[in-house]
ModelCIF file with pLDDT and N, C-alpha, C, O atoms, coordinates in Angstrom:
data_MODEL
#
_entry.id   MODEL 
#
_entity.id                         1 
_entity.type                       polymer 
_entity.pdbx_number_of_molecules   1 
#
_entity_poly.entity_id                      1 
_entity_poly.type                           'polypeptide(L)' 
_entity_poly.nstd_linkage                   no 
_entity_poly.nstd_monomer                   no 
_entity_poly.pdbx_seq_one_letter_code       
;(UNK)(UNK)(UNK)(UNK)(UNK)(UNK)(UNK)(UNK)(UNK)(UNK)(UNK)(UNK)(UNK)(UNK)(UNK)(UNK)
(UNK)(UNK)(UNK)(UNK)(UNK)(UNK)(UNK)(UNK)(UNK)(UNK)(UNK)(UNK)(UNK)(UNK)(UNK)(UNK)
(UNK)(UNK)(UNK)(UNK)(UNK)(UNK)(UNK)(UNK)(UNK)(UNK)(UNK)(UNK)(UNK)(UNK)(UNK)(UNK)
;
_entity_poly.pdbx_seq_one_letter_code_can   XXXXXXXXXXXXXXXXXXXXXXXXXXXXXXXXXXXXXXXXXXXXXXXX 
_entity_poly.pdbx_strand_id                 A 
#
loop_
_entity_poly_seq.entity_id 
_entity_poly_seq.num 
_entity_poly_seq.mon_id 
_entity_poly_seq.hetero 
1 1  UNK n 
1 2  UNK n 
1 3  UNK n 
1 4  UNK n 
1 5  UNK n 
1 6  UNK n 
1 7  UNK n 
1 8  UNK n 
1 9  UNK n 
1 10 UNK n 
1 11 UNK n 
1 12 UNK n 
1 13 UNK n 
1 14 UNK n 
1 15 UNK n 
1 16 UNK n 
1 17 UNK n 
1 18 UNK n 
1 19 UNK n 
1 20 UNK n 
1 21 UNK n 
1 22 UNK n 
1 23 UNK n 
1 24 UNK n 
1 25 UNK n 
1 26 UNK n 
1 27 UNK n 
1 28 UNK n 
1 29 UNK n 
1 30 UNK n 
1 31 UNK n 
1 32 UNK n 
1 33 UNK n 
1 34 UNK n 
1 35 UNK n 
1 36 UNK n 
1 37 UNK n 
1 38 UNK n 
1 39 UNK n 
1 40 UNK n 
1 41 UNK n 
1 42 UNK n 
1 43 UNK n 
1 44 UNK n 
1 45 UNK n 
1 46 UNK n 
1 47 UNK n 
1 48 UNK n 
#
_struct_asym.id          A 
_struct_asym.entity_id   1 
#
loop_
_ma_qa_metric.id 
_ma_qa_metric.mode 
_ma_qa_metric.name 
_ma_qa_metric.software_group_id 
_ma_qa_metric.type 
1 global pLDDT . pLDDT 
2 local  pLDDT . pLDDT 
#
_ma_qa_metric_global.metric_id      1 
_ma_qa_metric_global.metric_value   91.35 
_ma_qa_metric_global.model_id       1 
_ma_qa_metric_global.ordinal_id     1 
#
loop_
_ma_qa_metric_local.label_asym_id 
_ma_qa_metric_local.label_comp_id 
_ma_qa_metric_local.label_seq_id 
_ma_qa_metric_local.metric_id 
_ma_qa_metric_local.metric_value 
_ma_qa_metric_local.model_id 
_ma_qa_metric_local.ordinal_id 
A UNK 1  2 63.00 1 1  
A UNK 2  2 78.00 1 2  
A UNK 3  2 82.00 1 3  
A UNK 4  2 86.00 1 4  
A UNK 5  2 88.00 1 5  
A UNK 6  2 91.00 1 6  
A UNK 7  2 92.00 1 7  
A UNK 8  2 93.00 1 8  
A UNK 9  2 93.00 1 9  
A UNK 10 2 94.00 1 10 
A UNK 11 2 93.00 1 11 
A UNK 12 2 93.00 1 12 
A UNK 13 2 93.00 1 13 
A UNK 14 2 92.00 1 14 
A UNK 15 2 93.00 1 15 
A UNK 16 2 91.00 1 16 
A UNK 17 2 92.00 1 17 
A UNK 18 2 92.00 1 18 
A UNK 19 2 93.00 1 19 
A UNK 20 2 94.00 1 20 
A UNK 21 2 95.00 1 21 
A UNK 22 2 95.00 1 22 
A UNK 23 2 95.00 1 23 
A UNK 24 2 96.00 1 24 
A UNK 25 2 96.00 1 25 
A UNK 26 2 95.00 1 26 
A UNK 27 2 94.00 1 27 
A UNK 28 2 92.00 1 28 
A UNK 29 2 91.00 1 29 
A UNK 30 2 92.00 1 30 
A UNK 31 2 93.00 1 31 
A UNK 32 2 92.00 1 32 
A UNK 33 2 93.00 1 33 
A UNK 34 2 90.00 1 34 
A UNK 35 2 89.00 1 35 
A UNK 36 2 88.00 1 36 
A UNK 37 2 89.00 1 37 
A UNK 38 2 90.00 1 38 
A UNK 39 2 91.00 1 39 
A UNK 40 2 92.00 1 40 
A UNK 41 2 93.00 1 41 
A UNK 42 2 93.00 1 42 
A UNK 43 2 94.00 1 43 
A UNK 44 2 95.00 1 44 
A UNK 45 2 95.00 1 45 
A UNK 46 2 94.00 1 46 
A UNK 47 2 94.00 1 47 
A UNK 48 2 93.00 1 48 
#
loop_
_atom_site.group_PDB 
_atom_site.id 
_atom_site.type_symbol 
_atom_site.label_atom_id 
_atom_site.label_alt_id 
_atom_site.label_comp_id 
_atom_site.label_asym_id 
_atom_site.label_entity_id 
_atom_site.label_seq_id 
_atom_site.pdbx_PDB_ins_code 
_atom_site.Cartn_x 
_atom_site.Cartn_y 
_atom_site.Cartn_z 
_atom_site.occupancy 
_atom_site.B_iso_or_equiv 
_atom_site.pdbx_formal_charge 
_atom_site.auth_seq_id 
_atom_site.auth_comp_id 
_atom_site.auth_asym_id 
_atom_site.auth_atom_id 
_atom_site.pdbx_PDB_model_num 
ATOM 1   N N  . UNK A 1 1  ? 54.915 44.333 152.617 1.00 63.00 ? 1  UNK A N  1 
ATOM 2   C CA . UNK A 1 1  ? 54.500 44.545 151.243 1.00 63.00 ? 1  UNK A CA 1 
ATOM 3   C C  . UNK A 1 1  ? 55.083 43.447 150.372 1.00 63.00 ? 1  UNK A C  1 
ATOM 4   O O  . UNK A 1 1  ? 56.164 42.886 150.554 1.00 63.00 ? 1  UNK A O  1 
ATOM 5   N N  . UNK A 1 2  ? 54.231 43.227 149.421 1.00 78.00 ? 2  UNK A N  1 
ATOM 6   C CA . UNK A 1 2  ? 54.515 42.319 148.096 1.00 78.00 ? 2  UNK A CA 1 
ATOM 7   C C  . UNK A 1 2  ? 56.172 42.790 147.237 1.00 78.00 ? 2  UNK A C  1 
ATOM 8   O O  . UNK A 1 2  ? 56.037 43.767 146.500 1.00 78.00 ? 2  UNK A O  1 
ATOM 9   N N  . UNK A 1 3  ? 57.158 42.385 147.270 1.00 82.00 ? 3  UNK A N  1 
ATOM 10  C CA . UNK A 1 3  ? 58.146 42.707 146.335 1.00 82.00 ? 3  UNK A CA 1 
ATOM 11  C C  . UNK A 1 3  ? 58.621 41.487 145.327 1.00 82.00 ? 3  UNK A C  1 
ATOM 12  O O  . UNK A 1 3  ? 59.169 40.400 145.512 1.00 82.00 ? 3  UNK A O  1 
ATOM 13  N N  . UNK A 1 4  ? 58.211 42.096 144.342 1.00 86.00 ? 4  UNK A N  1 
ATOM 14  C CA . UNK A 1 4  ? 58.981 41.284 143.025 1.00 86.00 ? 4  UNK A CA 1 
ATOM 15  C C  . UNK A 1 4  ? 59.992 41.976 143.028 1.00 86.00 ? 4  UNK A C  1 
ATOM 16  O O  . UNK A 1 4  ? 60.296 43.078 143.485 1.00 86.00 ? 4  UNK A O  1 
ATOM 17  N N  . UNK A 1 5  ? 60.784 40.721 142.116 1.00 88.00 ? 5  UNK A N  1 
ATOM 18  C CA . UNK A 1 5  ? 61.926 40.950 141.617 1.00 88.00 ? 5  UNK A CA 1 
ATOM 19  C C  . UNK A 1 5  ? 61.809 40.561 139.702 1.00 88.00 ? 5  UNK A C  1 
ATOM 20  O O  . UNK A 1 5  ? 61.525 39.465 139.217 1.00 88.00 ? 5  UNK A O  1 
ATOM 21  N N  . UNK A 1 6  ? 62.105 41.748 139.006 1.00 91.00 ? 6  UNK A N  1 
ATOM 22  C CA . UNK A 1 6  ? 62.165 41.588 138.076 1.00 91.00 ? 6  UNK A CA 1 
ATOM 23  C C  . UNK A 1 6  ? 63.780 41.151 136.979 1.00 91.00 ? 6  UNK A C  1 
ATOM 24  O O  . UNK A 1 6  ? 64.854 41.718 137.180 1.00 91.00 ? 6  UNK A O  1 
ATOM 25  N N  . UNK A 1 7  ? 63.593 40.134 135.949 1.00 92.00 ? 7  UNK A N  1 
ATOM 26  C CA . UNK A 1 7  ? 65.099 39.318 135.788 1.00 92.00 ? 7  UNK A CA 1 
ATOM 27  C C  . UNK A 1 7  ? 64.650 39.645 134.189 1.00 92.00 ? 7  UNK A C  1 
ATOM 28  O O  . UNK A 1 7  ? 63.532 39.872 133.724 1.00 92.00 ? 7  UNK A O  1 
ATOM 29  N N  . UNK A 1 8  ? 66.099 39.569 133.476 1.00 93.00 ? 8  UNK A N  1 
ATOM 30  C CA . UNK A 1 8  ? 65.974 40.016 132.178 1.00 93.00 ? 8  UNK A CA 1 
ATOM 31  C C  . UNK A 1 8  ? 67.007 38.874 131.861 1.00 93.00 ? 8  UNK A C  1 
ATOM 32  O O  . UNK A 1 8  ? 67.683 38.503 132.821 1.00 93.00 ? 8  UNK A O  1 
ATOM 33  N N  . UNK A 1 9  ? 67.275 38.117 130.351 1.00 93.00 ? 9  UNK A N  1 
ATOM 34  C CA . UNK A 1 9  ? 68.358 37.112 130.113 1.00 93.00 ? 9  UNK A CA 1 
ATOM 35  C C  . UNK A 1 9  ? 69.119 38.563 129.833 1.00 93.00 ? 9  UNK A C  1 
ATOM 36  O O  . UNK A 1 9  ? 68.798 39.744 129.702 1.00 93.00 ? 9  UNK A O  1 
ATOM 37  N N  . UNK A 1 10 ? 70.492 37.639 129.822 1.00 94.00 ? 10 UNK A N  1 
ATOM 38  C CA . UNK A 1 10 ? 71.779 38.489 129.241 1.00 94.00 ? 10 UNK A CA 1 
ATOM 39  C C  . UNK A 1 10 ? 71.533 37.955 127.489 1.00 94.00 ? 10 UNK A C  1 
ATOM 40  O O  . UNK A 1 10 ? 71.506 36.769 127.162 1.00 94.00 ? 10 UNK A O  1 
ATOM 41  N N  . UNK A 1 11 ? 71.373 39.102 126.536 1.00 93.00 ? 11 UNK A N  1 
ATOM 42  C CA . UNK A 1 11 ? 71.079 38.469 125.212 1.00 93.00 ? 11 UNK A CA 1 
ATOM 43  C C  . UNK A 1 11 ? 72.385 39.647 124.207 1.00 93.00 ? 11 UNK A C  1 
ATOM 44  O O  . UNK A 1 11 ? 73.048 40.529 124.754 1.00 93.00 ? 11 UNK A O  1 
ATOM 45  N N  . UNK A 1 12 ? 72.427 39.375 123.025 1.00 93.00 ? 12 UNK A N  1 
ATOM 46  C CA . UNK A 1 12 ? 73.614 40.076 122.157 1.00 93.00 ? 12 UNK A CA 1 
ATOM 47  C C  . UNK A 1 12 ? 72.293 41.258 121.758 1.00 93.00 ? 12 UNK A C  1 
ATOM 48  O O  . UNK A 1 12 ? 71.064 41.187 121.765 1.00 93.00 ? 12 UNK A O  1 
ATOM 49  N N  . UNK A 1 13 ? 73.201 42.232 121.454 1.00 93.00 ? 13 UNK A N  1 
ATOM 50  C CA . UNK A 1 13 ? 72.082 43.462 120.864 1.00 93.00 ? 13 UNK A CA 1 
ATOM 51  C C  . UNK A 1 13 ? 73.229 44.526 120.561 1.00 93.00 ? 13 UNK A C  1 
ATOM 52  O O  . UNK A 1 13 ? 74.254 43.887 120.801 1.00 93.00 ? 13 UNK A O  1 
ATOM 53  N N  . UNK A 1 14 ? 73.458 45.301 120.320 1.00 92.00 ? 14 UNK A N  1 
ATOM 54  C CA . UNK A 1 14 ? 74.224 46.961 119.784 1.00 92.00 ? 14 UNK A CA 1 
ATOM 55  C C  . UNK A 1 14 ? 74.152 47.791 120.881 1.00 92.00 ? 14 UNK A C  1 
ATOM 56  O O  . UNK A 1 14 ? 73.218 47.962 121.665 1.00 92.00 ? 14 UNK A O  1 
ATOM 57  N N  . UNK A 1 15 ? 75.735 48.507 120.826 1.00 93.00 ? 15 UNK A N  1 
ATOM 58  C CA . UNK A 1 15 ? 75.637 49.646 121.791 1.00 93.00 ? 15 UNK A CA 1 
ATOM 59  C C  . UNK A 1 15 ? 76.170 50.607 121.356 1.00 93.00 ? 15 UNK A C  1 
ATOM 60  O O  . UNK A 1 15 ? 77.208 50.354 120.744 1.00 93.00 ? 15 UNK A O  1 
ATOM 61  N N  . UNK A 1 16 ? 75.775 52.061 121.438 1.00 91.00 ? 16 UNK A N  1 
ATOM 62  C CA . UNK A 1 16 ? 76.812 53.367 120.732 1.00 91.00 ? 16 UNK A CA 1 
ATOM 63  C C  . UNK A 1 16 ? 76.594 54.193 121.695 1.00 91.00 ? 16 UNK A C  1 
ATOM 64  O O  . UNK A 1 16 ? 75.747 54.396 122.564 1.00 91.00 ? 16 UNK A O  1 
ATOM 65  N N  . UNK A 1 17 ? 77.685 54.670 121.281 1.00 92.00 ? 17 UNK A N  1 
ATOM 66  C CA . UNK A 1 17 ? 77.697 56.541 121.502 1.00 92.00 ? 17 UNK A CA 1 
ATOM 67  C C  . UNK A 1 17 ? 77.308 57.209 120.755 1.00 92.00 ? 17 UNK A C  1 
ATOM 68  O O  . UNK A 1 17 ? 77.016 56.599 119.727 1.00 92.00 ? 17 UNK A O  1 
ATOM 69  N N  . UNK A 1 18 ? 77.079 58.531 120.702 1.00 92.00 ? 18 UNK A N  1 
ATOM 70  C CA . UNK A 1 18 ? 76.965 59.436 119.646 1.00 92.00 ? 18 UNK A CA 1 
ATOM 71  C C  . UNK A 1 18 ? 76.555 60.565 120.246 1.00 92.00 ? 18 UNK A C  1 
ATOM 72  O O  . UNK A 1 18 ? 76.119 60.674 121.392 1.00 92.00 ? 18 UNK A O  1 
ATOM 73  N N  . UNK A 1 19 ? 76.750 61.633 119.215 1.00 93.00 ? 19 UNK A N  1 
ATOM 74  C CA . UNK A 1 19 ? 76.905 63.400 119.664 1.00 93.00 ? 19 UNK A CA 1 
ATOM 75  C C  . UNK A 1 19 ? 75.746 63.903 118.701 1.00 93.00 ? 19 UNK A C  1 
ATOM 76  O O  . UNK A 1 19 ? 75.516 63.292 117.658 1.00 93.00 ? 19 UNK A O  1 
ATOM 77  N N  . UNK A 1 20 ? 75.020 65.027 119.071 1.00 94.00 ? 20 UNK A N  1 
ATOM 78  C CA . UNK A 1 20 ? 74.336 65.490 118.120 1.00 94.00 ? 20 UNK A CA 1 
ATOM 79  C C  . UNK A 1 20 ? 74.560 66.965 117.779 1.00 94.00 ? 20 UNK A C  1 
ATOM 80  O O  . UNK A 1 20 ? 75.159 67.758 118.506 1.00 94.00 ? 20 UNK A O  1 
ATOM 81  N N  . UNK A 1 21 ? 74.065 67.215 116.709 1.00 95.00 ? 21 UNK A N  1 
ATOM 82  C CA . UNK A 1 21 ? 74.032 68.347 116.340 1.00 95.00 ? 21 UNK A CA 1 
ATOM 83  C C  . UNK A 1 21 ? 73.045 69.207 115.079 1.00 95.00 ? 21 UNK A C  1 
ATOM 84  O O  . UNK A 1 21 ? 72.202 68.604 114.416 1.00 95.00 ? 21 UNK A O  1 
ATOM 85  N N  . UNK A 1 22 ? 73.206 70.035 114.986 1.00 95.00 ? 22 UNK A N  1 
ATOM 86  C CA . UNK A 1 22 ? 71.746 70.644 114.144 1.00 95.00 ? 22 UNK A CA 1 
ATOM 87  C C  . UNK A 1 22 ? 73.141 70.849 112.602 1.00 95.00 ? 22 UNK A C  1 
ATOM 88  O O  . UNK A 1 22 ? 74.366 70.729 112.611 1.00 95.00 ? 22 UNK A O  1 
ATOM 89  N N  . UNK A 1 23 ? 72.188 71.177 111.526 1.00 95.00 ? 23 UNK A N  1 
ATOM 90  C CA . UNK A 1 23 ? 73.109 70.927 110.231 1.00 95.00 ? 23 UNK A CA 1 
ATOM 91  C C  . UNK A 1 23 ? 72.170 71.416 109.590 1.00 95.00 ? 23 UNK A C  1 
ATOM 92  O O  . UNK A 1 23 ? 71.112 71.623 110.184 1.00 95.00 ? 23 UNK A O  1 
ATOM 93  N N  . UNK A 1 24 ? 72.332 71.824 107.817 1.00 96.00 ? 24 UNK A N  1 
ATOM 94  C CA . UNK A 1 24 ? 71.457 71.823 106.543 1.00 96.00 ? 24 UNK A CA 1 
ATOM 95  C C  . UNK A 1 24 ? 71.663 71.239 105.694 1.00 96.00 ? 24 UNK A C  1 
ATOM 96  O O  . UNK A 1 24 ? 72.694 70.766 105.215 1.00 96.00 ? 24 UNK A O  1 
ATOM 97  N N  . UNK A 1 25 ? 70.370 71.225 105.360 1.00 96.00 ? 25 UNK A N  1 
ATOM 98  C CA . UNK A 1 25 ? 70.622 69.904 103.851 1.00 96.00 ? 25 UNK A CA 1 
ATOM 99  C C  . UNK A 1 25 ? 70.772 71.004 102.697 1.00 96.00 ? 25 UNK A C  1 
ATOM 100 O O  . UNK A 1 25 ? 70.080 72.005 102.512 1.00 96.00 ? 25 UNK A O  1 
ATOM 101 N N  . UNK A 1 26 ? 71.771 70.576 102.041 1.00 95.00 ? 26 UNK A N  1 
ATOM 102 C CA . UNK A 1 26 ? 71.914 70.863 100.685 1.00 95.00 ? 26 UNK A CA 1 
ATOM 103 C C  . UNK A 1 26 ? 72.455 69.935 99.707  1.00 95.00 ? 26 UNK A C  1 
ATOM 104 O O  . UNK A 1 26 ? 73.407 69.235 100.050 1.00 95.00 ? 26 UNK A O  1 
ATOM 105 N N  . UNK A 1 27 ? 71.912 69.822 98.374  1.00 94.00 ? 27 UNK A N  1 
ATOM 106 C CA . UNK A 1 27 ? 72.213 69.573 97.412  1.00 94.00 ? 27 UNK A CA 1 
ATOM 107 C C  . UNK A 1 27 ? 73.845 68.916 96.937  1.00 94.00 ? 27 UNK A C  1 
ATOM 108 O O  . UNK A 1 27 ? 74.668 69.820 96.792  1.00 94.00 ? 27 UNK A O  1 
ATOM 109 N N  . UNK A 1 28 ? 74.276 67.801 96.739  1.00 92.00 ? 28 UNK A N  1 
ATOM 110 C CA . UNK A 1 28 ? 75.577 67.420 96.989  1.00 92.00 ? 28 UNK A CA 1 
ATOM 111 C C  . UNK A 1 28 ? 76.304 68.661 95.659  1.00 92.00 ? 28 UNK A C  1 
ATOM 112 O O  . UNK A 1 28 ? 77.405 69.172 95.860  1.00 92.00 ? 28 UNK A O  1 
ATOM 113 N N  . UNK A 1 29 ? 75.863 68.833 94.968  1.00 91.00 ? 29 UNK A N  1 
ATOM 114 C CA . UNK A 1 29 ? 76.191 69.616 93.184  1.00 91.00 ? 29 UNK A CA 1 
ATOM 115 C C  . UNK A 1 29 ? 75.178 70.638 93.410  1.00 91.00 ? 29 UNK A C  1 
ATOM 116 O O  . UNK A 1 29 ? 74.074 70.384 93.892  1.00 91.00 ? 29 UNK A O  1 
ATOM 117 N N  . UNK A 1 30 ? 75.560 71.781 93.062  1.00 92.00 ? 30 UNK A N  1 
ATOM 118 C CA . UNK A 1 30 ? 74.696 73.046 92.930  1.00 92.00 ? 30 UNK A CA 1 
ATOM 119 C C  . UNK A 1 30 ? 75.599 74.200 92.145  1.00 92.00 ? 30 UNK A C  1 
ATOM 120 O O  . UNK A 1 30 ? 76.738 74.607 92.375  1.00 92.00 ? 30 UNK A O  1 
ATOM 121 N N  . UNK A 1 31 ? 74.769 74.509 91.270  1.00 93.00 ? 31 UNK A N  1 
ATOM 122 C CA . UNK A 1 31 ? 75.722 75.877 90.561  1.00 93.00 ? 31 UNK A CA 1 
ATOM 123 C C  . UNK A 1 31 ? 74.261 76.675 90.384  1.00 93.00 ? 31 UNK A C  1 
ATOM 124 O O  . UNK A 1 31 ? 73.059 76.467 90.217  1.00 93.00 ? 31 UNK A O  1 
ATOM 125 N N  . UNK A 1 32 ? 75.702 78.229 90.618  1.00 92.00 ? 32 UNK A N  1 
ATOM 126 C CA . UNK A 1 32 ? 75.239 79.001 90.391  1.00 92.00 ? 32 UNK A CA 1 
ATOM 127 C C  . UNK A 1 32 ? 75.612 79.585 88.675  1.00 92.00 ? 32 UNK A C  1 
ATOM 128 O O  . UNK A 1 32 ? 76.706 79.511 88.116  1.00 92.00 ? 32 UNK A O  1 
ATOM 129 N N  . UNK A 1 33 ? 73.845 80.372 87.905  1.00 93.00 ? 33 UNK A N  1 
ATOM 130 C CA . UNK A 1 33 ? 74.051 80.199 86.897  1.00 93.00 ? 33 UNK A CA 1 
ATOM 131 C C  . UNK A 1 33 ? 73.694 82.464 86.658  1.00 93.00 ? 33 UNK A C  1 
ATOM 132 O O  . UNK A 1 33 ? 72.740 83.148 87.028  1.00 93.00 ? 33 UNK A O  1 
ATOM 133 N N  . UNK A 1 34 ? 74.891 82.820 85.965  1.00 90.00 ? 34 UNK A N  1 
ATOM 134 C CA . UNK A 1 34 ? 75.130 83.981 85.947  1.00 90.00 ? 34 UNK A CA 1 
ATOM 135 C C  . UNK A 1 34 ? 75.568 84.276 84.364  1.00 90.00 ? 34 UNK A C  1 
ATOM 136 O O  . UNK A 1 34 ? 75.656 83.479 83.430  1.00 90.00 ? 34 UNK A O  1 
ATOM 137 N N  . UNK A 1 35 ? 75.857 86.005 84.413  1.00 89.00 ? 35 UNK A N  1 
ATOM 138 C CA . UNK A 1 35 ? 76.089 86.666 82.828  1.00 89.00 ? 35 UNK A CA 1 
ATOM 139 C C  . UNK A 1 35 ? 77.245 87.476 82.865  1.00 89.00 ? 35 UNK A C  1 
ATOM 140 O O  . UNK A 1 35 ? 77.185 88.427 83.645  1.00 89.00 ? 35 UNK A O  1 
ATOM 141 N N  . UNK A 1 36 ? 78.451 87.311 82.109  1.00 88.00 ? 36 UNK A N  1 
ATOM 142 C CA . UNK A 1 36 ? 79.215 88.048 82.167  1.00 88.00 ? 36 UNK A CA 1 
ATOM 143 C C  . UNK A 1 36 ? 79.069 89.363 81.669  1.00 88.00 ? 36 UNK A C  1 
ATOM 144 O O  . UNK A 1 36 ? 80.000 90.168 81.697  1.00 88.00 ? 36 UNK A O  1 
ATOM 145 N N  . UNK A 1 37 ? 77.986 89.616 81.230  1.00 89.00 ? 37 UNK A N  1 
ATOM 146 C CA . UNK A 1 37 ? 77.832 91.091 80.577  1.00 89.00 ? 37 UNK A CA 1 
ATOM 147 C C  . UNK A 1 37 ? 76.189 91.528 81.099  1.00 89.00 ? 37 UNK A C  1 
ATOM 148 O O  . UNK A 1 37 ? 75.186 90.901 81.442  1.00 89.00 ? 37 UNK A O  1 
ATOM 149 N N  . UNK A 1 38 ? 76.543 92.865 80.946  1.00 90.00 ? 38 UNK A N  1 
ATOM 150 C CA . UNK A 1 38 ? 75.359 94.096 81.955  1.00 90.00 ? 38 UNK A CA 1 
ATOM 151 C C  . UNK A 1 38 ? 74.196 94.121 80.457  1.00 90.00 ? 38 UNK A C  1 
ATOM 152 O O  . UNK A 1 38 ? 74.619 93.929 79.317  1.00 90.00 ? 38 UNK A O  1 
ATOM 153 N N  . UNK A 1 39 ? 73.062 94.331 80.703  1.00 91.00 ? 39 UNK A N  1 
ATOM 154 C CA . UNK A 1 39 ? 71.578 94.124 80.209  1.00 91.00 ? 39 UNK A CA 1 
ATOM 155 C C  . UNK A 1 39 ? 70.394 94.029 80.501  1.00 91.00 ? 39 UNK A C  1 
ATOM 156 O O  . UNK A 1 39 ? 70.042 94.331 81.642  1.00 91.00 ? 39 UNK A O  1 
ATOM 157 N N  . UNK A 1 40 ? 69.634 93.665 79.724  1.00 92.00 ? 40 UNK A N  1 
ATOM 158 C CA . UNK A 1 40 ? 68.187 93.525 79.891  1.00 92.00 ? 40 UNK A CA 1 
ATOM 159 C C  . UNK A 1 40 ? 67.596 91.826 79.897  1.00 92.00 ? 40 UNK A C  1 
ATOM 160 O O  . UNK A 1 40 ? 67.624 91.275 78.797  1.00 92.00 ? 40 UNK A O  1 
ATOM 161 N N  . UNK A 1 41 ? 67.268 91.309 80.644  1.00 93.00 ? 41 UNK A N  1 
ATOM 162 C CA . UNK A 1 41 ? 66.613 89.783 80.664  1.00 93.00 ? 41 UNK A CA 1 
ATOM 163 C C  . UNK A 1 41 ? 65.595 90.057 79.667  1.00 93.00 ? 41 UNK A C  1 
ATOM 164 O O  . UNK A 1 41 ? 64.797 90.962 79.910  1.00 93.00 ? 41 UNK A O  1 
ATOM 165 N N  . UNK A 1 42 ? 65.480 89.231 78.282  1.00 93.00 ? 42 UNK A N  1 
ATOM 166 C CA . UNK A 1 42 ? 64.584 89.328 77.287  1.00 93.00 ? 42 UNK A CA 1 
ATOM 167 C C  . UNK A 1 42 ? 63.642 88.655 77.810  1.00 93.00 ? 42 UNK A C  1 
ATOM 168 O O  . UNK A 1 42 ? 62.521 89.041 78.139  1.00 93.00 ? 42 UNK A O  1 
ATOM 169 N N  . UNK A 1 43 ? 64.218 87.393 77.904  1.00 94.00 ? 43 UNK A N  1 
ATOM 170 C CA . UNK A 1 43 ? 63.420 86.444 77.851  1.00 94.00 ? 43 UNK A CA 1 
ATOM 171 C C  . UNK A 1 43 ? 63.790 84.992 78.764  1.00 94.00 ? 43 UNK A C  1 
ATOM 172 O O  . UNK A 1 43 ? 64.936 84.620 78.513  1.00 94.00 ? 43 UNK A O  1 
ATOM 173 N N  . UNK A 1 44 ? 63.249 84.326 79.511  1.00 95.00 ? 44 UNK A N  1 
ATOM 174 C CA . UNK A 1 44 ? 63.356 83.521 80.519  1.00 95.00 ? 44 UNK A CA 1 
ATOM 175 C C  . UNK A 1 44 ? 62.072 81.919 80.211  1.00 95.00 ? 44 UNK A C  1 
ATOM 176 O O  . UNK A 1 44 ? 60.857 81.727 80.264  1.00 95.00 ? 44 UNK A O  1 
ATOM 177 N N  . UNK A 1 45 ? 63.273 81.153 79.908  1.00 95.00 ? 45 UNK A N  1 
ATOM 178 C CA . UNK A 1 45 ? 62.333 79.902 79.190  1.00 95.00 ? 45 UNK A CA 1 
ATOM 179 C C  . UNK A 1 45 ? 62.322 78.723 80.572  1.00 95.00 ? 45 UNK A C  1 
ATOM 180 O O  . UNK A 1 45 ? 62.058 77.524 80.481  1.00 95.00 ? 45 UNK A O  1 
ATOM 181 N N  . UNK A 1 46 ? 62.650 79.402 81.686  1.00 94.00 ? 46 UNK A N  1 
ATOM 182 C CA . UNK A 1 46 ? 62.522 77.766 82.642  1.00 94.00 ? 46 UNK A CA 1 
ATOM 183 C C  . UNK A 1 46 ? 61.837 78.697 84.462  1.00 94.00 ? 46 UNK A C  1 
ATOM 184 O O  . UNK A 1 46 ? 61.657 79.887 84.721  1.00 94.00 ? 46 UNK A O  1 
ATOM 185 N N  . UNK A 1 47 ? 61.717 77.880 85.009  1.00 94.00 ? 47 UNK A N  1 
ATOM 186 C CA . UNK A 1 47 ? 60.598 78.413 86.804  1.00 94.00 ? 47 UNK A CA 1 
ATOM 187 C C  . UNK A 1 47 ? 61.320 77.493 87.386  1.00 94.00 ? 47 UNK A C  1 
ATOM 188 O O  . UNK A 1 47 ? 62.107 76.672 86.915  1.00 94.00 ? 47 UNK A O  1 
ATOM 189 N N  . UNK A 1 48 ? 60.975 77.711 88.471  1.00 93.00 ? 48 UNK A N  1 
ATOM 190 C CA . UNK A 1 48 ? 61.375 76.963 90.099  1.00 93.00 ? 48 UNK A CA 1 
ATOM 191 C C  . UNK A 1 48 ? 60.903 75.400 89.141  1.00 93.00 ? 48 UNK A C  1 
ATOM 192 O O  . UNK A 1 48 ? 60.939 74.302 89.695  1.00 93.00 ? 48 UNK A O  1 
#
C-alpha cells in the first residue's frame, strides 16, 4: 500500500489549560427597592 507521511513546520502559537464550569450572569450593581411601612400601592409610575 501507498503510505504518506504527513510533516507540519514547528511554528510559535498559544497553549492553555483551563477548567470549566456552569455560572449566572448577573448584573455587577443591583438593588433591591422596598417600604418601610405596611399599605396600599396607590400608584406605580415605572414597568420592566
Amino acid at each position: 500500500n501507498k503510505i504518506d507521511f504527513v510533516t507540519e513546520q514547528v511554528q510559535k502559537g498559544n497553549v492553555s489549560n483551563s477548567i470549566t464550569a456552569t455560572g449566572t450572569i448577573e448584573p455587577v450593581t443591583e438593588v433591591e427597592v422596598g417600604t418601610q411601612v405596611s399599605g396600599i400601592i396607590d400608584k406605580i409610575y415605572i414597568d420592566y
